[in-house]
Protein backbone atom coordinates (compact mmCIF):
# COMPACT_ATOMS: atom_id res chain seq x y z
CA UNK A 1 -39.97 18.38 -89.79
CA UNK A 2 -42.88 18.41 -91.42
CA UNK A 3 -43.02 17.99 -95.25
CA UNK A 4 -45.20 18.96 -98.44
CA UNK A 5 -45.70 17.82 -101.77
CA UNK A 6 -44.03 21.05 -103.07
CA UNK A 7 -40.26 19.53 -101.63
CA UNK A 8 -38.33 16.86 -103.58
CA UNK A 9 -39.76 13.71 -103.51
CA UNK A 10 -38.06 10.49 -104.70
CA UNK A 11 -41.00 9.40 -106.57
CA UNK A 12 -44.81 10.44 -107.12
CA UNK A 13 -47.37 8.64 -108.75
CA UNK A 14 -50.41 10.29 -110.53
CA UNK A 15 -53.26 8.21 -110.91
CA UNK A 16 -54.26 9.91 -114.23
CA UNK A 17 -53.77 8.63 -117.73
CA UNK A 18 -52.78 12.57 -118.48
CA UNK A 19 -52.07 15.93 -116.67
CA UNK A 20 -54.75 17.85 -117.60
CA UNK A 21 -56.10 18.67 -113.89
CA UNK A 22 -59.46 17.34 -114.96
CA UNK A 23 -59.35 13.78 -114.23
CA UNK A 24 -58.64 11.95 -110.70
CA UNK A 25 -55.21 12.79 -109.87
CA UNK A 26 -53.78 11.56 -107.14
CA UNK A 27 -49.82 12.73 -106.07
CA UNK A 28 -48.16 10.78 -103.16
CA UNK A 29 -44.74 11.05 -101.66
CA UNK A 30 -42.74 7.75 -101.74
CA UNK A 31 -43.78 5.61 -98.96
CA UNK A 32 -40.46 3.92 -99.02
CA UNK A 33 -40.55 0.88 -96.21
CA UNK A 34 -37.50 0.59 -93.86
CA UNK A 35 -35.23 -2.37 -93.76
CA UNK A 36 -37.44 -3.38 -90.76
CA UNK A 37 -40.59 -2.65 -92.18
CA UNK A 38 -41.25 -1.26 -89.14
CA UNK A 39 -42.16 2.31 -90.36
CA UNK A 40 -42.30 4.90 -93.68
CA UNK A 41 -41.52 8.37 -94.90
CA UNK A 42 -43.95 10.59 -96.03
CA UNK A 43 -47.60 9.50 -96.44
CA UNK A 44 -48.26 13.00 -97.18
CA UNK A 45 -50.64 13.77 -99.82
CA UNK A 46 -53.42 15.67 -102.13
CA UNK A 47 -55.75 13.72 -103.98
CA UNK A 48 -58.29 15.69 -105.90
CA UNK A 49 -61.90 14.40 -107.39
CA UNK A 50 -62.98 14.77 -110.77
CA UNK A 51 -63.75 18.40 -111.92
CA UNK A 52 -61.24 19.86 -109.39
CA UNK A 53 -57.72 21.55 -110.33
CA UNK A 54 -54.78 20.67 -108.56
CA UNK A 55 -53.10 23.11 -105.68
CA UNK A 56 -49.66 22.39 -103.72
CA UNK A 57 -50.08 23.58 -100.46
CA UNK A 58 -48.63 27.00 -99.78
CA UNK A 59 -47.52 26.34 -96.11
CA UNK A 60 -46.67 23.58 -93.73
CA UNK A 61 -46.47 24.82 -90.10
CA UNK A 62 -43.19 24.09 -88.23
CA UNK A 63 -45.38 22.20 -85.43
CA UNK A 64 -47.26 20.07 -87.09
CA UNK A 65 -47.90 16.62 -86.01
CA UNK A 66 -50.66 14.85 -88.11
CA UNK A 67 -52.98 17.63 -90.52
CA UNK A 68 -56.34 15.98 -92.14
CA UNK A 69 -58.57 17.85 -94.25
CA UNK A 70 -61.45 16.69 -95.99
CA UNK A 71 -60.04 13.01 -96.40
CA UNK A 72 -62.43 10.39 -98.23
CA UNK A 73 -62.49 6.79 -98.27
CA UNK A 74 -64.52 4.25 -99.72
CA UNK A 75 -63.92 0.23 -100.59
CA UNK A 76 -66.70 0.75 -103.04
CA UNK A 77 -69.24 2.97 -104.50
CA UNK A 78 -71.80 1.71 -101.51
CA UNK A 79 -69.26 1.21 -99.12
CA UNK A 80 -68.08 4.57 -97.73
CA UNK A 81 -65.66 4.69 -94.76
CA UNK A 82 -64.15 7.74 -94.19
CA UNK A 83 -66.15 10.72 -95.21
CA UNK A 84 -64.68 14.38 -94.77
CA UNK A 85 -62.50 13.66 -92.45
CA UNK A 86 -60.58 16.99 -90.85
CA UNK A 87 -58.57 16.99 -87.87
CA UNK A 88 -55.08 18.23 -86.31
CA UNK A 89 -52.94 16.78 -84.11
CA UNK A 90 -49.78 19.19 -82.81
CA UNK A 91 -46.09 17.97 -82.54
CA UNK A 92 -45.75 15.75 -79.32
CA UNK A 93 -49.10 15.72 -78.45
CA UNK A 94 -51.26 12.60 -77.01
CA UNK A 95 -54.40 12.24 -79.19
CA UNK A 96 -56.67 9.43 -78.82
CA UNK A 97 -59.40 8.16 -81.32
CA UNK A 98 -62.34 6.81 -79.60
CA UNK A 99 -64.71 4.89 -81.19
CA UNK A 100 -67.05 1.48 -82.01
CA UNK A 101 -65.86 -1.50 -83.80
CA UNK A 102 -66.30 -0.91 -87.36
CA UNK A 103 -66.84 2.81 -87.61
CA UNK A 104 -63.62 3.68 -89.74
CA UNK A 105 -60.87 3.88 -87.18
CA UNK A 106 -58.44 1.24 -88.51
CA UNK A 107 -58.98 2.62 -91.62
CA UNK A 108 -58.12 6.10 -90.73
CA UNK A 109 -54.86 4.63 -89.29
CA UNK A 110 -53.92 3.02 -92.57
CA UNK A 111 -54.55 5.96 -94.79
CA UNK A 112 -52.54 8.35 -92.69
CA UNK A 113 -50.07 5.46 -92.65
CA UNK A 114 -49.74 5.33 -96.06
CA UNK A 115 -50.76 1.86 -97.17
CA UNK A 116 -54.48 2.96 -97.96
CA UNK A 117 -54.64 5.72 -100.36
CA UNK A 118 -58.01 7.83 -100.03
CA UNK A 119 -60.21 8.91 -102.79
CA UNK A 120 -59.99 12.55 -101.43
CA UNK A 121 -58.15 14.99 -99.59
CA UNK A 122 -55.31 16.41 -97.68
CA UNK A 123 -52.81 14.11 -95.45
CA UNK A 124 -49.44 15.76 -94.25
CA UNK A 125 -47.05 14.36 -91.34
CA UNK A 126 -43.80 15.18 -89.74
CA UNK A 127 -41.45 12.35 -90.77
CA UNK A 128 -40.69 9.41 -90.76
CA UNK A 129 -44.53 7.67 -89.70
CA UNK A 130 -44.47 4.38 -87.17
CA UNK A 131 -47.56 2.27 -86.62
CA UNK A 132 -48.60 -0.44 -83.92
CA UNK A 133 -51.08 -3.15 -85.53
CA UNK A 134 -53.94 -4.04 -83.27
CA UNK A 135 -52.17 -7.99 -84.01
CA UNK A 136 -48.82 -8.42 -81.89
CA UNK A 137 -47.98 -10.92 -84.70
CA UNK A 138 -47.96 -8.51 -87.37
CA UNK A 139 -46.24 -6.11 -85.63
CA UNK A 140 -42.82 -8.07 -85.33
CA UNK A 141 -40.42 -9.09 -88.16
CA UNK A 142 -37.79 -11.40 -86.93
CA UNK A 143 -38.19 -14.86 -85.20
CA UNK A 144 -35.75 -13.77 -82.22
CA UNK A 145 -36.24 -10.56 -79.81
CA UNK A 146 -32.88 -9.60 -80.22
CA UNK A 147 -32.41 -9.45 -84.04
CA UNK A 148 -36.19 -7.71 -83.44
CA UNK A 149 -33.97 -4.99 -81.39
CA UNK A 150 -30.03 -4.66 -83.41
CA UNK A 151 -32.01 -4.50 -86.69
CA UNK A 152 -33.24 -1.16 -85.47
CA UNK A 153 -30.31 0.06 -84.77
CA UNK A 154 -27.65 1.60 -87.60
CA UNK A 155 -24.05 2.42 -87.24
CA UNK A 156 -22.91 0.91 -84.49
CA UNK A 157 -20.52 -1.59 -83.67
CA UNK A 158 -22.44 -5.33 -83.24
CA UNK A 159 -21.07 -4.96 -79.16
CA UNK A 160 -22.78 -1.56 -79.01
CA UNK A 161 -25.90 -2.71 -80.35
CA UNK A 162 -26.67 -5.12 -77.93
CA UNK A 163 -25.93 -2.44 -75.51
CA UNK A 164 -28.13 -0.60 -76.60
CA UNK A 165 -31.11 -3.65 -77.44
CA UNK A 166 -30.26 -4.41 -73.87
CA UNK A 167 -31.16 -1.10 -72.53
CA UNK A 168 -34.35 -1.02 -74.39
CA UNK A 169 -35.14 -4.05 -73.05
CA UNK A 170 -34.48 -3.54 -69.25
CA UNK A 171 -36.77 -0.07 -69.85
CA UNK A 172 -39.70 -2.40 -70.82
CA UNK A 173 -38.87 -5.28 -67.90
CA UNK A 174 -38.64 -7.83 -70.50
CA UNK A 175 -34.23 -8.36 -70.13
CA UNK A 176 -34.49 -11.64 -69.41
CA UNK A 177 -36.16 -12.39 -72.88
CA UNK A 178 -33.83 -10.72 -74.89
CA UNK A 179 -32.78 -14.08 -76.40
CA UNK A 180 -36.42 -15.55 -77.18
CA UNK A 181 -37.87 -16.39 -79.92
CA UNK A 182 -40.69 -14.29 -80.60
CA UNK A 183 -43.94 -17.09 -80.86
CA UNK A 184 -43.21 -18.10 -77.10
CA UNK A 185 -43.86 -14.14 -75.92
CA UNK A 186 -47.30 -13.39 -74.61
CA UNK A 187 -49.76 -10.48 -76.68
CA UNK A 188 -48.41 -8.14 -74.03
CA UNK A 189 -45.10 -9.31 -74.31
CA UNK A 190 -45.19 -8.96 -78.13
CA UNK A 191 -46.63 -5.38 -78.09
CA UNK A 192 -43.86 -3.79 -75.10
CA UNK A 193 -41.18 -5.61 -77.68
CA UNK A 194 -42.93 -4.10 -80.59
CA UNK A 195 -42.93 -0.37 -79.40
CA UNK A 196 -39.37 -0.41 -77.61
CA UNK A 197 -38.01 -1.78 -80.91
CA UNK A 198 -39.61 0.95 -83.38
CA UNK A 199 -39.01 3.24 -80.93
CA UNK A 200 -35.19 2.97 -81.08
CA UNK A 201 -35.90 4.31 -85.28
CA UNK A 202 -37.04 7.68 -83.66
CA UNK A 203 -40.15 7.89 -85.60
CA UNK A 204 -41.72 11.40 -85.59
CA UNK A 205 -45.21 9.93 -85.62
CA UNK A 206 -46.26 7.04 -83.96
CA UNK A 207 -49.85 5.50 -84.80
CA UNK A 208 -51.26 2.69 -82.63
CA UNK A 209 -54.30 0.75 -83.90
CA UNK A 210 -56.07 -1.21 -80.52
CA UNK A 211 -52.45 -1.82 -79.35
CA UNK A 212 -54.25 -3.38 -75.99
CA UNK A 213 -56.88 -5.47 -77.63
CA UNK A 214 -54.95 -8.67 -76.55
CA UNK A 215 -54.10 -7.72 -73.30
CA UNK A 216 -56.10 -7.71 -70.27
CA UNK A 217 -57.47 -4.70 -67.77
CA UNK A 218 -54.07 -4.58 -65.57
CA UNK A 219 -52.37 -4.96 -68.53
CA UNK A 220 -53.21 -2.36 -70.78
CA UNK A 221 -52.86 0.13 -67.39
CA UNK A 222 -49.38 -0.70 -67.80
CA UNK A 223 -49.05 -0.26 -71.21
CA UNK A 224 -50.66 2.72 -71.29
CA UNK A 225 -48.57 3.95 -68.52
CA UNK A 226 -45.29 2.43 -70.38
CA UNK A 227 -46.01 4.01 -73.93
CA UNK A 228 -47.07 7.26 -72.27
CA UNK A 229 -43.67 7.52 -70.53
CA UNK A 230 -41.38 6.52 -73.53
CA UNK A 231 -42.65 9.12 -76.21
CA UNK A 232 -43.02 11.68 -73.76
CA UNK A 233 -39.51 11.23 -73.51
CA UNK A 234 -38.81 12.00 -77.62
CA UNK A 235 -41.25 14.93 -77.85
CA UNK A 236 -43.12 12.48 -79.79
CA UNK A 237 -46.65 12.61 -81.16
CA UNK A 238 -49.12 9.83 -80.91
CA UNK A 239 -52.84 8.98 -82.59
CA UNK A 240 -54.07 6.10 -79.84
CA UNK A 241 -56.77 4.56 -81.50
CA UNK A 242 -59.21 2.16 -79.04
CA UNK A 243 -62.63 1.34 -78.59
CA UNK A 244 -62.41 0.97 -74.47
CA UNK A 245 -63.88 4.06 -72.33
CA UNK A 246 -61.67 3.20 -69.54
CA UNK A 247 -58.44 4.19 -71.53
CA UNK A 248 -59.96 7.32 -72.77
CA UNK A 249 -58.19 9.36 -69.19
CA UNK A 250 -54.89 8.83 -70.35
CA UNK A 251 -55.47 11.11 -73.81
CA UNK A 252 -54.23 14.81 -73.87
CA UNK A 253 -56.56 15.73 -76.68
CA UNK A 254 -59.53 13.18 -77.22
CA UNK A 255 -60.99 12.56 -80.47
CA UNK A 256 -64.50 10.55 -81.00
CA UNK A 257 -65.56 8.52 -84.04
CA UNK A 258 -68.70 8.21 -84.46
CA UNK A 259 -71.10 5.98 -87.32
CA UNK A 260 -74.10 8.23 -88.02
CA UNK A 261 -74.93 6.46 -91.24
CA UNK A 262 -73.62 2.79 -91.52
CA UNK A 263 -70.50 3.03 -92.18
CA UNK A 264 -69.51 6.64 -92.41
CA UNK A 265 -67.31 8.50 -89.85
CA UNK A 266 -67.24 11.52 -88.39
CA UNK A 267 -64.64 13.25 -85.84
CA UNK A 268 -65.75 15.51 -83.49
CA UNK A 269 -63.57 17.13 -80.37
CA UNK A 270 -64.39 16.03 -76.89
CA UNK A 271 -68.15 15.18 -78.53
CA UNK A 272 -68.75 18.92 -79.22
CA UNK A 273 -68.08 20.43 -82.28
CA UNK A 274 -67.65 18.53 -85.56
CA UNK A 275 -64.34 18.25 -86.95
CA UNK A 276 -65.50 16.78 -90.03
């Protein structure tokens, strides 16, 4: 279910020496990381520029995947990123984001992550939020496949788990690895374990940055094809973020980034109307 700032929150933090709805505030949910670190609750979040009084949204809408409004992101005064950013995705949709190297789309994927907090605007997500690096290597946590696969998996009995890991496994094609250690897998290899692990957390949200940038044509087919067929599976919904054309077919609802000035970013729907 999707959440607001207005619900209980373990922690916020307001980027203000004092409340006086003047200054930059900025109120986040606790992006608390898993044991895994594999995914987090509740990037959701309002940040408000100077001059501006501070609002909690009114209403959340029961479907709601991923809502963006107005979102604003800069490493420096001369280095903008994001710029207005507005977009929706609905629960268990496909979305892709299309778009150049370098025009804000890893970016994007860390703000509405949660790691990046952006100077401006409105972030809210159903819960708990997974993402896929675009490096296999940083995806994966434990030196061994299957301690990649049990740790994801709570409350069960150790025999159960590996029932379980094992069934993940086989759904991938990648059994016969399940006692590897991760640094002999391939960048394909590393990215099926990667998903099929997380995936076993039930993530609400699942965000993949380039997840085929190490993987060649065939390759990413069947990734595509493998990803596709897993989250369709958990109602799930899914920002694909890539810079290749060819993968673009796959999307049910396509998204295009495009740098109009340096480094800015726009959205725009199917290369229509502007989003942003």
């Amino acid at each position: 279910m999707t959440r607001s700032l207005f619900q209980a929150t373990p922690l916020v933090i307001a980027c203000s020496s004092a409340w006086n709805g003047k200054k930059c505030i900025a109120f986040r949910k606790c992006c608390s990381l898993k044991v895994t670190k594999k995914m987090r609750i509740a990037p959701s979040l309002v940040v408000l520029s100077q001059g501006e009084l501070f609002q909690f949204p009114t209403h959340v809408e029961e479907e709601e995947g991923i809502f963006v409004e107005d979102v604003h992101f800069a490493w420096s005064k001369t280095r903008p990123v994001l710029k207005g950013i507005s977009f929706q995705v609905p629960k268990g949709q496909f979305c892709m984001i299309l778009g150049s190297n370098g025009s804000g789309k890893s970016t994007l994927c860390e703000v509405l992550y949660g790691s990046l907090l952006p100077h401006k605007g409105c972030i809210r997500t159903a819960q708990p939020i997974a993402l896929i690096h675009q490096s296999p290597d940083d995806n994966l946590v434990f030196p061994t496949v299957d301690t990649e696969f049990t740790c994801c998996i709570r409350n069960e009995t150790k025999q159960r788990k590996e029932e379980l890991a094992r069934s993940a496994l086989h759904r991938i094609g990648l059994e016969h690895l399940y006692y590897s250690r991760v640094d002999s897998l391939s960048g394909g290899e590393k990215q099926r374990v990667a998903v099929a692990s997380l995936l076993l957390l039930n993530p609400a949200v699942l965000i993949l940055d380039e997840p085929t940038a190490s993987m060649d044509a065939s390759s990413r087919e069947d990734f595509l094809y493998l990803v596709k067929a897993l989250v369709s599976e958990k109602n799930m919904t899914v920002l694909w973020v890539t810079h290749l054309l060819e993968e673009q077919s796959y999307a049910e609802r396509l998204l295009r980034c495009v740098c109009q000035i340096v480094t800015s970013l726009k959205l725009t729907i199917q290369g229509k109307n502007s989003i942003g």
